[in-house]
Protein backbone atom coordinates (compact mmCIF):
# COMPACT_ATOMS: atom_id res chain seq x y z
CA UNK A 1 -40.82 -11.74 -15.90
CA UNK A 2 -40.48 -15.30 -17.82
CA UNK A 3 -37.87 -17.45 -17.25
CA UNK A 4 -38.30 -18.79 -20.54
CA UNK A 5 -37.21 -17.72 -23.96
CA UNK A 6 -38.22 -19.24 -27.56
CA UNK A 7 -35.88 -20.22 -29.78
CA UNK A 8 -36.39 -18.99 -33.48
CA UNK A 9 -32.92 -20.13 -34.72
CA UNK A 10 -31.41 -22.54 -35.87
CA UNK A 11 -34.36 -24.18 -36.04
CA UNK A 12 -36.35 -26.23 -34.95
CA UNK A 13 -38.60 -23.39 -32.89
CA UNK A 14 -38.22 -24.65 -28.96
CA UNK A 15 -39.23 -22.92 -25.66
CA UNK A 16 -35.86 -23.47 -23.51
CA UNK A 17 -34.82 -21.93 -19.95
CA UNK A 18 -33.23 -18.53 -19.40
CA UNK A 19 -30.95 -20.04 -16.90
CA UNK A 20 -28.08 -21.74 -18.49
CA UNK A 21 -29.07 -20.67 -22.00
CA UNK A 22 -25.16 -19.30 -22.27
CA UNK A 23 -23.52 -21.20 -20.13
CA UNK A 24 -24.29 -24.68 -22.47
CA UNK A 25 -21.75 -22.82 -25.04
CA UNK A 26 -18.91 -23.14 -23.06
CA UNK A 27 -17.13 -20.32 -24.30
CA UNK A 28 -14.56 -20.94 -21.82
CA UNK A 29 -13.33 -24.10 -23.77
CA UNK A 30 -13.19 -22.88 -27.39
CA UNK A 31 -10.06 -20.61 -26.94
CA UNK A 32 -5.90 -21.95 -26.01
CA UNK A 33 -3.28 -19.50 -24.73
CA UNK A 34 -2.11 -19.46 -28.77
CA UNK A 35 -5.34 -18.10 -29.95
CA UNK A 36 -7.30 -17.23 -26.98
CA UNK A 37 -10.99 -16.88 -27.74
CA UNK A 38 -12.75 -13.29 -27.68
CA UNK A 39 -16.15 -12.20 -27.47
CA UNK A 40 -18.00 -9.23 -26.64
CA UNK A 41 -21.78 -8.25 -25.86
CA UNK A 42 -23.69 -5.33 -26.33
CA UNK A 43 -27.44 -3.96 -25.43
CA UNK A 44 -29.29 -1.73 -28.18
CA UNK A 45 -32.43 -0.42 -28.78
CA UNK A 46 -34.13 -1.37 -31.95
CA UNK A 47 -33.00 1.92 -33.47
CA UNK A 48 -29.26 1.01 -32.28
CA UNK A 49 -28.94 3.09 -29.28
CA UNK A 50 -26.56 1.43 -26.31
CA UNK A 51 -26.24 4.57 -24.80
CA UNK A 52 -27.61 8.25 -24.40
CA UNK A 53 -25.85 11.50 -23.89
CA UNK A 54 -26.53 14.69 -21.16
CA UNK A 55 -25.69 18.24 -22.50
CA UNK A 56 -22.58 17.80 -21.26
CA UNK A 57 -21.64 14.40 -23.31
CA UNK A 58 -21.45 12.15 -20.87
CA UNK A 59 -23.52 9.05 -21.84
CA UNK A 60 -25.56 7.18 -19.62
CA UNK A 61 -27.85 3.78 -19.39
CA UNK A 62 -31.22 4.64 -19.52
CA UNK A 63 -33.01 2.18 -16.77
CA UNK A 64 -35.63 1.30 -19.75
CA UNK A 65 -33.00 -0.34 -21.97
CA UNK A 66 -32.17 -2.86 -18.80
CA UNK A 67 -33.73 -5.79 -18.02
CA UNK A 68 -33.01 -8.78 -15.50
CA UNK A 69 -32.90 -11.35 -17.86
CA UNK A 70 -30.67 -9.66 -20.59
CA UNK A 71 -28.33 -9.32 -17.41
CA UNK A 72 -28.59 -12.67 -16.06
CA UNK A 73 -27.36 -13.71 -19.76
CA UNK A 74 -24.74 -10.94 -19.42
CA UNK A 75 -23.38 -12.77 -16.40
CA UNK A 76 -23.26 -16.13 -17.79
CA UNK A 77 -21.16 -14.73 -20.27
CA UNK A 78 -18.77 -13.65 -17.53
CA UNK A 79 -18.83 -17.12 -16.32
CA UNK A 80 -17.14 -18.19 -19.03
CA UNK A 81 -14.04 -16.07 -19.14
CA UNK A 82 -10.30 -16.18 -18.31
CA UNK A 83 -10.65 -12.75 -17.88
CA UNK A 84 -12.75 -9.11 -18.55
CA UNK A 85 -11.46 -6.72 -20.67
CA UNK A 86 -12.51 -3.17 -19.54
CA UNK A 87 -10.98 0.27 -19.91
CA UNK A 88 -10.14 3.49 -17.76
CA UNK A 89 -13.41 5.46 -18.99
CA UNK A 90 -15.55 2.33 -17.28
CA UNK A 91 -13.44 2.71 -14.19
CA UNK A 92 -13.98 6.60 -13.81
CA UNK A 93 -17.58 6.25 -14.07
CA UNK A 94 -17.33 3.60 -11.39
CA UNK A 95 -15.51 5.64 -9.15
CA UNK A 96 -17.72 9.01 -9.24
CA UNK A 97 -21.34 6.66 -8.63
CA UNK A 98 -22.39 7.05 -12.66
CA UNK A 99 -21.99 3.12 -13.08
CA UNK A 100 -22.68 -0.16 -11.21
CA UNK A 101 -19.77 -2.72 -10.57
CA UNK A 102 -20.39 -5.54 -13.38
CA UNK A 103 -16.41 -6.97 -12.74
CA UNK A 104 -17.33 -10.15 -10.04
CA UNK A 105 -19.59 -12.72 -10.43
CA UNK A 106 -21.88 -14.32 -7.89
CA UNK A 107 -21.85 -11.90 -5.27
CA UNK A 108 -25.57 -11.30 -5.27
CA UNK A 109 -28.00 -14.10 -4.41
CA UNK A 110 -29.56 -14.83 -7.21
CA UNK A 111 -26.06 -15.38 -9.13
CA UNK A 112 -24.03 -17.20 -6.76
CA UNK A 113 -24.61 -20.36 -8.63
CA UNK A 114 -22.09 -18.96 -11.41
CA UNK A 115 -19.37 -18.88 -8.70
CA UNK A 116 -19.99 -22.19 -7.94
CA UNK A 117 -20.31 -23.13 -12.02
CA UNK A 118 -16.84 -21.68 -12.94
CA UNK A 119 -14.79 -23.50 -10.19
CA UNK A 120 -16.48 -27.24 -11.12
CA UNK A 121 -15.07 -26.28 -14.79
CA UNK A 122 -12.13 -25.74 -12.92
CA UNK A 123 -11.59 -22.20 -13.52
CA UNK A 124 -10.96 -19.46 -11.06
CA UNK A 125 -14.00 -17.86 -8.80
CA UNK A 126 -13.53 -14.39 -10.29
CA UNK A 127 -12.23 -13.78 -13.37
CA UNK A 128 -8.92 -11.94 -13.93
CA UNK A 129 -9.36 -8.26 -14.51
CA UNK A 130 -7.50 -6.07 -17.68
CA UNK A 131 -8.08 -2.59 -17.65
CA UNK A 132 -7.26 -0.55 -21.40
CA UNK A 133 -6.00 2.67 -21.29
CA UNK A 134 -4.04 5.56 -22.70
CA UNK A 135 -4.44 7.79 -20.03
CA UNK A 136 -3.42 5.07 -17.46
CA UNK A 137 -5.93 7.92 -15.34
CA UNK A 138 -8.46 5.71 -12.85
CA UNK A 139 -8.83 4.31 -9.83
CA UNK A 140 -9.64 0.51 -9.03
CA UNK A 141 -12.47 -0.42 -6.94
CA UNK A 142 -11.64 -2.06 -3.88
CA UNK A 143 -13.83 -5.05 -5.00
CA UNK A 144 -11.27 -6.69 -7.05
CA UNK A 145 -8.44 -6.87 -4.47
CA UNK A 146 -11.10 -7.83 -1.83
CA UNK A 147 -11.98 -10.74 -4.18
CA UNK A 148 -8.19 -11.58 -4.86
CA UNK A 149 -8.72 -11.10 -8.80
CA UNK A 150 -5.59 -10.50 -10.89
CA UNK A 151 -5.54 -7.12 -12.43
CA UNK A 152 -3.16 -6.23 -15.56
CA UNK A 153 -3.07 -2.91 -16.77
CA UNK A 154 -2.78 -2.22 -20.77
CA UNK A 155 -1.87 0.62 -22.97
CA UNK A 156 0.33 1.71 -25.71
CA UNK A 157 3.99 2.27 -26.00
CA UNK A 158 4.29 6.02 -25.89
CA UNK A 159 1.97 5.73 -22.53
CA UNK A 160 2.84 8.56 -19.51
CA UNK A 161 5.99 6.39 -17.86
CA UNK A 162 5.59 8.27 -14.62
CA UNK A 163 2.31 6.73 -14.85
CA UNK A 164 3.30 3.29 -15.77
CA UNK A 165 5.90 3.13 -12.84
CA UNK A 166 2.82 4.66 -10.37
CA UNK A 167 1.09 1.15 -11.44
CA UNK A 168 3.75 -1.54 -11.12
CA UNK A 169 4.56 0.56 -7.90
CA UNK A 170 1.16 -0.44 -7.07
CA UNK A 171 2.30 -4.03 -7.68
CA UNK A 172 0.12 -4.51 -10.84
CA UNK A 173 2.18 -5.50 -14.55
CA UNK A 174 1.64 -2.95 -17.07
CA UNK A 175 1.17 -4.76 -20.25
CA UNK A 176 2.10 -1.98 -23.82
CA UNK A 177 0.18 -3.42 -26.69
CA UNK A 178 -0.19 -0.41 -29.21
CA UNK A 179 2.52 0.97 -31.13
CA UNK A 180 0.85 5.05 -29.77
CA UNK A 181 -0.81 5.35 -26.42
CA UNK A 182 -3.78 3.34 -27.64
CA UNK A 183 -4.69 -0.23 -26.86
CA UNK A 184 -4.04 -2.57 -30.05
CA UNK A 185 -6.50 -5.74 -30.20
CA UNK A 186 -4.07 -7.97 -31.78
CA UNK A 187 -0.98 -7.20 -29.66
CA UNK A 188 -3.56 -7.27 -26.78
CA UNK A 189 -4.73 -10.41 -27.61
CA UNK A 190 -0.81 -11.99 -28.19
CA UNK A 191 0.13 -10.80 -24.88
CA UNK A 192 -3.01 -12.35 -22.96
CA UNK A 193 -2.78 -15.75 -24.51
CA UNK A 194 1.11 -15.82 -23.70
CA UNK A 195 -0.30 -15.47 -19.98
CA UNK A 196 -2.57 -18.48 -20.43
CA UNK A 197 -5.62 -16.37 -20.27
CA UNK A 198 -8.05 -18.59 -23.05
CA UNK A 199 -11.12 -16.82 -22.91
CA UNK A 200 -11.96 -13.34 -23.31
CA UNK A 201 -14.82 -11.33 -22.46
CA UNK A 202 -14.86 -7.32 -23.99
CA UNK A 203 -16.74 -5.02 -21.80
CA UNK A 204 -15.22 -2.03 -22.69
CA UNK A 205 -17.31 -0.46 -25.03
CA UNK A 206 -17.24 0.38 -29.19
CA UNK A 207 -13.75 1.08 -29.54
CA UNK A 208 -12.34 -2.50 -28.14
CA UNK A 209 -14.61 -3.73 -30.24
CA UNK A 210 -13.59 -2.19 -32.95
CA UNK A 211 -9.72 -2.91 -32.79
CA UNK A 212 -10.49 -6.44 -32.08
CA UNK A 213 -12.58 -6.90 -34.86
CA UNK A 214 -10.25 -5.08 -37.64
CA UNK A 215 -7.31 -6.58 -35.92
CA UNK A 216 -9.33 -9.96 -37.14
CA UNK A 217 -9.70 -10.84 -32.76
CA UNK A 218 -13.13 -11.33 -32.15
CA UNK A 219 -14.71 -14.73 -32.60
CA UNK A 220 -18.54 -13.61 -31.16
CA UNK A 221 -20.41 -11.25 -31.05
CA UNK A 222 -23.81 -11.47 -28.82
CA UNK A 223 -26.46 -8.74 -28.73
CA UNK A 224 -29.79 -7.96 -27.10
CA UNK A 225 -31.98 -5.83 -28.97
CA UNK A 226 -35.03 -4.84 -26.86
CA UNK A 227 -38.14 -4.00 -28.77
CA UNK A 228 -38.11 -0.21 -28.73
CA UNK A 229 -37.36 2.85 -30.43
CA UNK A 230 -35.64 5.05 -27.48
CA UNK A 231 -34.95 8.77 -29.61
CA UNK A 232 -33.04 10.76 -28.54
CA UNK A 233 -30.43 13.51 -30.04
CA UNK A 234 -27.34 12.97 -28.68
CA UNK A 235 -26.50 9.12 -28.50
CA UNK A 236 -23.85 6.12 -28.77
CA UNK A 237 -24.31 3.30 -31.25
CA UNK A 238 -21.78 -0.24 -31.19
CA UNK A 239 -19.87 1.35 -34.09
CA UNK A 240 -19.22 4.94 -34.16
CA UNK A 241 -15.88 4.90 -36.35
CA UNK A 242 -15.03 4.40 -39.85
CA UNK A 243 -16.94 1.77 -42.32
CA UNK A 244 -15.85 -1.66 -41.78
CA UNK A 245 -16.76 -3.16 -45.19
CA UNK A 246 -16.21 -6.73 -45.67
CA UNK A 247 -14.51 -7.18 -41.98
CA UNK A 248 -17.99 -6.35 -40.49
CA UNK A 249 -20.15 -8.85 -42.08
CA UNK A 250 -21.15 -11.11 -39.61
CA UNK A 251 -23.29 -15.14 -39.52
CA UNK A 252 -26.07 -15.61 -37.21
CA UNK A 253 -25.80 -18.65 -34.91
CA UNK A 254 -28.57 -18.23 -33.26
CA UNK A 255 -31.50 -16.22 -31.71
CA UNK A 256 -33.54 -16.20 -29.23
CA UNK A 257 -36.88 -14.38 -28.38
CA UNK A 258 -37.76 -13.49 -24.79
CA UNK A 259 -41.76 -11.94 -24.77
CA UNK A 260 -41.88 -10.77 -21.19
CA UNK A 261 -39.39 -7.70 -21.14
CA UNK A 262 -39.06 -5.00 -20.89
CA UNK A 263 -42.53 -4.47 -20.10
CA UNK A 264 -44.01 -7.32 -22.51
CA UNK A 265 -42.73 -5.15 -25.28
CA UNK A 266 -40.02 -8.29 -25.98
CA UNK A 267 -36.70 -8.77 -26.88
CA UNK A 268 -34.08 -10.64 -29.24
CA UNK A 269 -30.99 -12.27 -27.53
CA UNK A 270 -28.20 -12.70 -30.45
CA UNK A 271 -25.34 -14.31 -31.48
CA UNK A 272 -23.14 -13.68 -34.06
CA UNK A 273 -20.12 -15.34 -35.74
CA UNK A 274 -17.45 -12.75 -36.32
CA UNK A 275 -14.98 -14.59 -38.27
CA UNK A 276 -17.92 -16.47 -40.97
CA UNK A 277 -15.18 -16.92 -44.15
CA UNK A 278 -12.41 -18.11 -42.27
CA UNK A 279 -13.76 -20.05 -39.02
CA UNK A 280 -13.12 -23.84 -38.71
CA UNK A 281 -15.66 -23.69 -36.08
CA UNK A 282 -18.10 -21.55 -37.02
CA UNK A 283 -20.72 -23.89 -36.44
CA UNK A 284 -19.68 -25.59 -33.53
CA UNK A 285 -21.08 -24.69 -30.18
CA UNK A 286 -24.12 -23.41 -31.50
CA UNK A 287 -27.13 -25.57 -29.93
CA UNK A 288 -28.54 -25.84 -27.02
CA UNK A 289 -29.35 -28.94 -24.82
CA UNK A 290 -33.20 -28.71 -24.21
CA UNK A 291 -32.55 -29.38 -20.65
């Protein structure tokens, strides 16, 4: 598998390195506790798929759609961030086997350089951890109080309070940040920054992504497409709710094409402004060094 990708804009056309192809954004310094900065990443299929479903309707990740280099990018993403934004349905999966542990960074050979990366730009190790939820119904994996990250728990305000005592029992703060039992991106957002948290990385699926980006939240957007039509009957796309209209037209910074995988089929890493009328720095932060 290359370690190389081309890049086909903004031009000029360039043939850079995989490694550090995220990281020379520096997310993490776009974003203040007043207006922290959020961005989220997703994985499709060229006919939109990010997910399949059993019979039974839970969804799964088909091995195909994965590659090593879409998650090395994936993890340079994390780098970047104050914290990870997740939710309960993430967590469950976790617990019963269906999903792999994507909330630390470094602990595997070939990524321990991002450990080292994020403390020279004088961040924590390991990022802090929120977990959305109405249900306030999961378990944590022992992995984030072995690693000593910070975990928040968020929700709405008409959220289960014998569950929301069970958690600050637990010694975690329970942050409410929907007006129902559902997790607002705006509030969300507020509440975060007022915590110093500057940079925020959404890995919890369609519908964070969704209240972020009506709630006018997210700044990026990045997205690998790999080059293949995957089928399939049952399925989850990156927006499965209402038309967004005018809120859902989003500017190209910048893509990337990576030839080698999966399987020398190819793929497109990218990037996305999500805010293109009304973003002072739309532009900035967009090209990379060539070393």
């Amino acid at each position: 598998m290359s370690q190389w990708v081309n890049r086909l804009y903004p031009p000029p056309f360039e043939t850079l390195p995989l490694h550090g192809l995220y990281l020379n954004l520096r997310l993490h310094e776009l974003g203040t506790p007043r207006q922290p900065f959020v961005y989220a990443n997703f994985l499709s299929s060229l006919d939109g798929r990010i997910a399949l479903e059993k019979p039974n309707g839970d969804a799964y990740l088909p091995k195909r759609l994965t590659t090593a280099n879409d998650f090395r990018l994936f993890l340079e993403l994390e780098a970047q961030a104050d914290c990870l934004i997740t939710h309960g349905g993430y967590l469950r999966s976790l617990h019963s086997g269906k999903l792999g542990n994507i909330l630390q960074i470094g602990l595997r050979e070939e990524s321990a350089d991002l450990v080292q990366w994020r403390v020279e730009q004088g961040l924590n190790p390991q990022p802090t951890i929120v977990v959305a939820s109405a249900s306030l119904n999961f378990t944590l994996p022992d992995s984030i109080r072995e690693q000593g990250q910070t975990c928040l728990i968020a929700t709405g305000q008409n959220a289960d309070p014998a569950k929301v005592d069970e958690w600050r029992q637990q010694g975690h703060e329970v942050i409410f940040a929907g007006k129902d039992r559902w997790v607002e991106g705006g509030p969300l957002v507020d509440a975060l920054g007022e915590r110093g948290l500057r940079s925020l990385y959404l890995i919890a699926g369609p519908d964070m992504l969704e209240t972020m980006l009506r709630d006018g939240k997210l700044g990026r957007l990045f997205q690998t497409i790999t080059h293949q039509l995957m089928g399939g009957h049952a399925f989850r796309t990156i927006s499965p709710g209402a038309e967004y209209g005018p809120v859902g037209h989003l500017k190209l910074l910048s893509l990337y094409y990576d030839p080698s995988s999966p399987d020398n089929s190819g793929q497109w890493f990218a990037q996305f402004d999500a805010k293109p009328h009304f973003s002072e720095n739309s532009h900035q932060n967009v090209y990379f060094p060539s070393s």
